[in-house]
C-alpha atoms as a PDB file:
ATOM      1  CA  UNK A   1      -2.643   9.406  16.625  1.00  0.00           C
ATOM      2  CA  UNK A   2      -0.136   9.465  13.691  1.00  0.00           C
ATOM      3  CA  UNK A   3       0.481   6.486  11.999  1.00  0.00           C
ATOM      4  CA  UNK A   4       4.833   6.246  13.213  1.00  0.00           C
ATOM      5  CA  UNK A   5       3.146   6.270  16.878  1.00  0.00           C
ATOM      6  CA  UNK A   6       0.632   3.576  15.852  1.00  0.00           C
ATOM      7  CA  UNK A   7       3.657   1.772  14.396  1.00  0.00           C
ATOM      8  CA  UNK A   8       5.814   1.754  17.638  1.00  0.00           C
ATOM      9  CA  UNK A   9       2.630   1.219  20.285  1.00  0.00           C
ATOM     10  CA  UNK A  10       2.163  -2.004  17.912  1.00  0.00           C
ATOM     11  CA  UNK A  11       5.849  -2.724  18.377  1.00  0.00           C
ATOM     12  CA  UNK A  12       6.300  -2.776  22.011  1.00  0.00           C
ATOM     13  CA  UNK A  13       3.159  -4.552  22.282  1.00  0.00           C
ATOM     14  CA  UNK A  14       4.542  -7.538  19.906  1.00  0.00           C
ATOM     15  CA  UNK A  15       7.836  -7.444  22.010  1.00  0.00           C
ATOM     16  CA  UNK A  16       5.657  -8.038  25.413  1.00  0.00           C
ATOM     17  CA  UNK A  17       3.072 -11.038  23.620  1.00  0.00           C
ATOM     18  CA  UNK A  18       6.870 -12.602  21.819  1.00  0.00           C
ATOM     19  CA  UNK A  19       5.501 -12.318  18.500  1.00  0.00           C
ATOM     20  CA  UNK A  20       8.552 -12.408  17.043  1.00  0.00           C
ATOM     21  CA  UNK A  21       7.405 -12.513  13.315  1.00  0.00           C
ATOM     22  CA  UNK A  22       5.227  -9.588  13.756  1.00  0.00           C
ATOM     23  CA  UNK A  23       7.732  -7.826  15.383  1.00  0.00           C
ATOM     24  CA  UNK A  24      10.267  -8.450  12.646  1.00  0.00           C
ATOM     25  CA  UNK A  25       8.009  -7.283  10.243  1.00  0.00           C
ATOM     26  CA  UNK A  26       7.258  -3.833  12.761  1.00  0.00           C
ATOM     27  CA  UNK A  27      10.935  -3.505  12.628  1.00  0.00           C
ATOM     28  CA  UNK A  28      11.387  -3.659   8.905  1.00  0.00           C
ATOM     29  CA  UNK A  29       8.329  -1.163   8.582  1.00  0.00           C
ATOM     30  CA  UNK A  30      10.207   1.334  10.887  1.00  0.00           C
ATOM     31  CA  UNK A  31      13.654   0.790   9.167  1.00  0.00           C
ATOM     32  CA  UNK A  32      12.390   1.645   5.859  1.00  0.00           C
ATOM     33  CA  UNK A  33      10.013   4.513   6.799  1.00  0.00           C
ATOM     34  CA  UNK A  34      13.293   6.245   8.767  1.00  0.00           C
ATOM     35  CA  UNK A  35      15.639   5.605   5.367  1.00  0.00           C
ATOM     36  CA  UNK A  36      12.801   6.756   3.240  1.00  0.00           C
ATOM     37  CA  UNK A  37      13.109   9.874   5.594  1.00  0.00           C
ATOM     38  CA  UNK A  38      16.828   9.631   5.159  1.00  0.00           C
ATOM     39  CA  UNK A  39      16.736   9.533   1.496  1.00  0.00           C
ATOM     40  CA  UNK A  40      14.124  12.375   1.311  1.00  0.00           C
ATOM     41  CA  UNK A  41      15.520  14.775   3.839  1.00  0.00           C
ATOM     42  CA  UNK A  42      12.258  15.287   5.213  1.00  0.00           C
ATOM     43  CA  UNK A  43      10.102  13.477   7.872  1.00  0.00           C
ATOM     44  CA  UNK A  44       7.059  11.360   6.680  1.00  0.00           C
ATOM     45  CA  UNK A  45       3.421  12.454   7.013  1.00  0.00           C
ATOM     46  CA  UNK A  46       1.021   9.553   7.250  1.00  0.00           C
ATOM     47  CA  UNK A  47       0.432   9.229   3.622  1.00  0.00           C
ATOM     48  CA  UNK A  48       4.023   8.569   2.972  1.00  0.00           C
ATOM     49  CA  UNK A  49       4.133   5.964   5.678  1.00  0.00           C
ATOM     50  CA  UNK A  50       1.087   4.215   4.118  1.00  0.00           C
ATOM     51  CA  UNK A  51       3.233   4.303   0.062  1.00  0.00           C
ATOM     52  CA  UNK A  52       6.105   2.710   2.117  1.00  0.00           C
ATOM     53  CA  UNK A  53       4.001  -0.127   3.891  1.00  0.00           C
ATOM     54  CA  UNK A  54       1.574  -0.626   0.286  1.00  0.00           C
ATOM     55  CA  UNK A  55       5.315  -1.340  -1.453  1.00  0.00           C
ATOM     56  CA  UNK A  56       6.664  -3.600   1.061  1.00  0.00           C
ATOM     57  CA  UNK A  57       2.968  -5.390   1.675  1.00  0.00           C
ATOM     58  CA  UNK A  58       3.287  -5.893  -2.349  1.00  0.00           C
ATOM     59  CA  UNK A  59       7.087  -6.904  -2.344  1.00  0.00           C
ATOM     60  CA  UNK A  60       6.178  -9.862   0.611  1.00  0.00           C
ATOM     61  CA  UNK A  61       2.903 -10.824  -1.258  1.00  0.00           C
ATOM     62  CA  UNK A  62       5.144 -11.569  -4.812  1.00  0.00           C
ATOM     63  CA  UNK A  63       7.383 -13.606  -2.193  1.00  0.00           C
ATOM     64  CA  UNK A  64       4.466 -15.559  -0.993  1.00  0.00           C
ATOM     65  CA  UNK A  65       3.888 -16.660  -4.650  1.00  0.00           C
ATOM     66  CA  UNK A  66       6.905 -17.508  -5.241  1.00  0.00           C
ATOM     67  CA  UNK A  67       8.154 -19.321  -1.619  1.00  0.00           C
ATOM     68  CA  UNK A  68       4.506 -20.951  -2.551  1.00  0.00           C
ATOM     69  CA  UNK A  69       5.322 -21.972  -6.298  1.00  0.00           C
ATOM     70  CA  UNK A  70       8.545 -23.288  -5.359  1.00  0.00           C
ATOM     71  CA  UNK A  71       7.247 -25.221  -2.847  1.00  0.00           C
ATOM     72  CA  UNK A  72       8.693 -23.377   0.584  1.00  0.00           C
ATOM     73  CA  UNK A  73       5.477 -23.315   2.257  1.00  0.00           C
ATOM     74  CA  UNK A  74       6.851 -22.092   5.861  1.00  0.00           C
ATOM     75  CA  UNK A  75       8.691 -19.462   4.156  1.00  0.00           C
ATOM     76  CA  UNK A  76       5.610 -18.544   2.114  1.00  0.00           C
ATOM     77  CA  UNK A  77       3.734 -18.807   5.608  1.00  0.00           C
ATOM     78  CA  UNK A  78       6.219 -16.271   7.562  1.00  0.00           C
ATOM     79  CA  UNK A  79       5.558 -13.441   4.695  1.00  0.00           C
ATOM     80  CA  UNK A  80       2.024 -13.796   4.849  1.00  0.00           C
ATOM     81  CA  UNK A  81       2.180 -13.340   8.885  1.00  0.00           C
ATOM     82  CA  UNK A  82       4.386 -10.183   8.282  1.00  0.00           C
ATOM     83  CA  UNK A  83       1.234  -8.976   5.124  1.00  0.00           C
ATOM     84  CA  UNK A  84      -1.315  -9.313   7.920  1.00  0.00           C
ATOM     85  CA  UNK A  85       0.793  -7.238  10.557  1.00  0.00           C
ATOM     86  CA  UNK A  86       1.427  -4.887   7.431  1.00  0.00           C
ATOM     87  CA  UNK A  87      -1.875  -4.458   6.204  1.00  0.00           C
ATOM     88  CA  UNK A  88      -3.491  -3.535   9.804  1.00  0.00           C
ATOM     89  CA  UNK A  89      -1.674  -0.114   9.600  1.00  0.00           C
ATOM     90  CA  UNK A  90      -2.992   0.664   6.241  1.00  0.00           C
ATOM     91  CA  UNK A  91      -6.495   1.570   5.141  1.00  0.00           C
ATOM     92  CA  UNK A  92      -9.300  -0.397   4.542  1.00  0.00           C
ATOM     93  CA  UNK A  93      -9.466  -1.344   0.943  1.00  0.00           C
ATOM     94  CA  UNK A  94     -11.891   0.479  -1.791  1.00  0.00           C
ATOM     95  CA  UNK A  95     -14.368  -1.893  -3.773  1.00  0.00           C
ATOM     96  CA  UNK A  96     -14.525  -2.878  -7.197  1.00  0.00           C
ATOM     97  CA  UNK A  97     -17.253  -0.599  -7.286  1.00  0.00           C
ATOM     98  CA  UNK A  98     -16.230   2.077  -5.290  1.00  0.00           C
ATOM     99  CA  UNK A  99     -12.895   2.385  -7.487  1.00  0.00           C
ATOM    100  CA  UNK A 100     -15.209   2.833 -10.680  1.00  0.00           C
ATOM    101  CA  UNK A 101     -17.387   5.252  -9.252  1.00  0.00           C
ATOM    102  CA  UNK A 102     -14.269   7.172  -7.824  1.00  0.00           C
ATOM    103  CA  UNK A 103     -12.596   6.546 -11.561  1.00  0.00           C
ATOM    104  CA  UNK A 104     -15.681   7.554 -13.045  1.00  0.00           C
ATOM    105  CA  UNK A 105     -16.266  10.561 -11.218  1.00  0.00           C
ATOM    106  CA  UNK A 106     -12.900  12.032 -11.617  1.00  0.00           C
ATOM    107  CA  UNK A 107     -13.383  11.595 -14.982  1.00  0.00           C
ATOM    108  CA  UNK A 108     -16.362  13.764 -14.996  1.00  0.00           C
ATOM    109  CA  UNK A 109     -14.658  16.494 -13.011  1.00  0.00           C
ATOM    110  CA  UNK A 110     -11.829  16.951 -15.044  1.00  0.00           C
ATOM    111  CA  UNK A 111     -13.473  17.236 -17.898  1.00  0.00           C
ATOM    112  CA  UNK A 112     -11.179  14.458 -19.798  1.00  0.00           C
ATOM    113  CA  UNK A 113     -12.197  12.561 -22.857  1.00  0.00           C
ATOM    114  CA  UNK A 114      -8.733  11.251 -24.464  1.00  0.00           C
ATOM    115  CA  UNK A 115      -5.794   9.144 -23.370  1.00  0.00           C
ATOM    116  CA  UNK A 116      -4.186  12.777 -23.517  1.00  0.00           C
ATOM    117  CA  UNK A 117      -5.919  13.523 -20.146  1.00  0.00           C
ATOM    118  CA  UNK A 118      -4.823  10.514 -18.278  1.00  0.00           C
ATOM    119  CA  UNK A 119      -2.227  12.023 -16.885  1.00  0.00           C
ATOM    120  CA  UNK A 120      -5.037  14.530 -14.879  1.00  0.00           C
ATOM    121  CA  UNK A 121      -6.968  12.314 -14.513  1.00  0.00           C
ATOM    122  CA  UNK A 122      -4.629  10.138 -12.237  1.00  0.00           C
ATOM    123  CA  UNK A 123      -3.033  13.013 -10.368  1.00  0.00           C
ATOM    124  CA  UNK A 124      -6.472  13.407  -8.604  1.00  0.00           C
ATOM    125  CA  UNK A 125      -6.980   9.846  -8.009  1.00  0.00           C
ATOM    126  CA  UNK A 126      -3.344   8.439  -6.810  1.00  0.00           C
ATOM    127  CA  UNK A 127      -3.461  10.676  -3.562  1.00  0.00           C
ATOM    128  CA  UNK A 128      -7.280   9.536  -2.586  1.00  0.00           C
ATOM    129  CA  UNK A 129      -6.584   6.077  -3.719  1.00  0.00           C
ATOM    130  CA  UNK A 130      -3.227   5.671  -2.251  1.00  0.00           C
ATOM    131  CA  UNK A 131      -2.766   2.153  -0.227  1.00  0.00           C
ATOM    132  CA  UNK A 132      -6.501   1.943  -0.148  1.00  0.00           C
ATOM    133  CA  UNK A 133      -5.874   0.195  -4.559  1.00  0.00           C
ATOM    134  CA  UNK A 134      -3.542  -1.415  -6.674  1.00  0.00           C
ATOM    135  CA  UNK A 135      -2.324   1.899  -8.549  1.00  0.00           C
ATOM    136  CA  UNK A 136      -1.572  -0.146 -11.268  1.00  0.00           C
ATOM    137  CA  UNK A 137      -4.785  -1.626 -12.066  1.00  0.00           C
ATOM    138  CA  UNK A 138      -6.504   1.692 -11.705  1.00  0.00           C
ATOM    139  CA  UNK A 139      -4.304   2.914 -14.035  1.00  0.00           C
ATOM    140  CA  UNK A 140      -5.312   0.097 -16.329  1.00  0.00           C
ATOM    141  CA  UNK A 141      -9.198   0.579 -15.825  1.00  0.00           C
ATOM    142  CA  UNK A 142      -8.935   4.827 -16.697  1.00  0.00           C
ATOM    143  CA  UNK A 143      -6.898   3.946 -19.894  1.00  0.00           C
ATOM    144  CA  UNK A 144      -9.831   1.471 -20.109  1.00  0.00           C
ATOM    145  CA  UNK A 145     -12.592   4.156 -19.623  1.00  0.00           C
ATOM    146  CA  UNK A 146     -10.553   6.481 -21.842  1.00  0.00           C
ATOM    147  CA  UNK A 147     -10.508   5.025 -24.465  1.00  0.00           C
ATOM    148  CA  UNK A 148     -14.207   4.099 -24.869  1.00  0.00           C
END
């Protein structure tokens, strides 16, 4: 079952329990993935579904720090309801470990050995790594390993 029809089944079933946080968040989900479409001029695959729910999971979890730091706890407490019903459609999450064997690895098989290969080296892990890691901080850890 595609991820869109995972999104919806989730969505009707959060309209029939009166969740109506969760189904806010559904809502948003589905209203970005269709103007992603819009913008793109091509329908989703699952992959592009799961980059549009990692960005908005990130964009609610910089809210909750900052609803938290200035002291709105129930707003801070809404976002992280709509991060759980976020994060159910997306993979499970790779280790510490499992990201520097998979970093590691790549390495290996690419055959790179200076911050001139990064750019390979990250074009094989971003598609098997994305939503599953923070991008970002794998980028972070091969510049890291690359420059050892």
């Amino acid at each position: 079952m595609s991820l869109l029809v995972q999104l919806k089944d989730e969505m009707k079933n959060a309209m029939r329990a009166k969740e109506k946080i969760k189904l806010g968040a559904i809502r948003m989900a589905l209203s970005a993935i269709k103007q992603a479409e819009i913008d793109n001029k091509t329908e989703l695959d699952d992959a592009g579904i799961i980059a549009v729910l990692t960005k908005m999971v990130k964009q609610r979890k910089e809210s909750i720090a900052m609803y938290t730091e200035g002291g709105r706890d129930e707003l801070a407490a809404n976002e992280a309801t709509e991060v759980a019903a976020l994060e159910a459609f997306l993979p499970t999450p790779l280790t510490e470990e499992e990201i520097n064997e998979m970093i590691t690895s790549t390495i290996a098989d690419v055959d790179a050995s200076s911050m001139a290969d990064m750019g390979k080296v990250m074009a094989v892990l971003k598609p098997a790594m994305q939503g599953k890691a923070d991008l970002g901080a794998v980028s972070g850890k091969v510049r890291a390993a690359l420059n050892s």
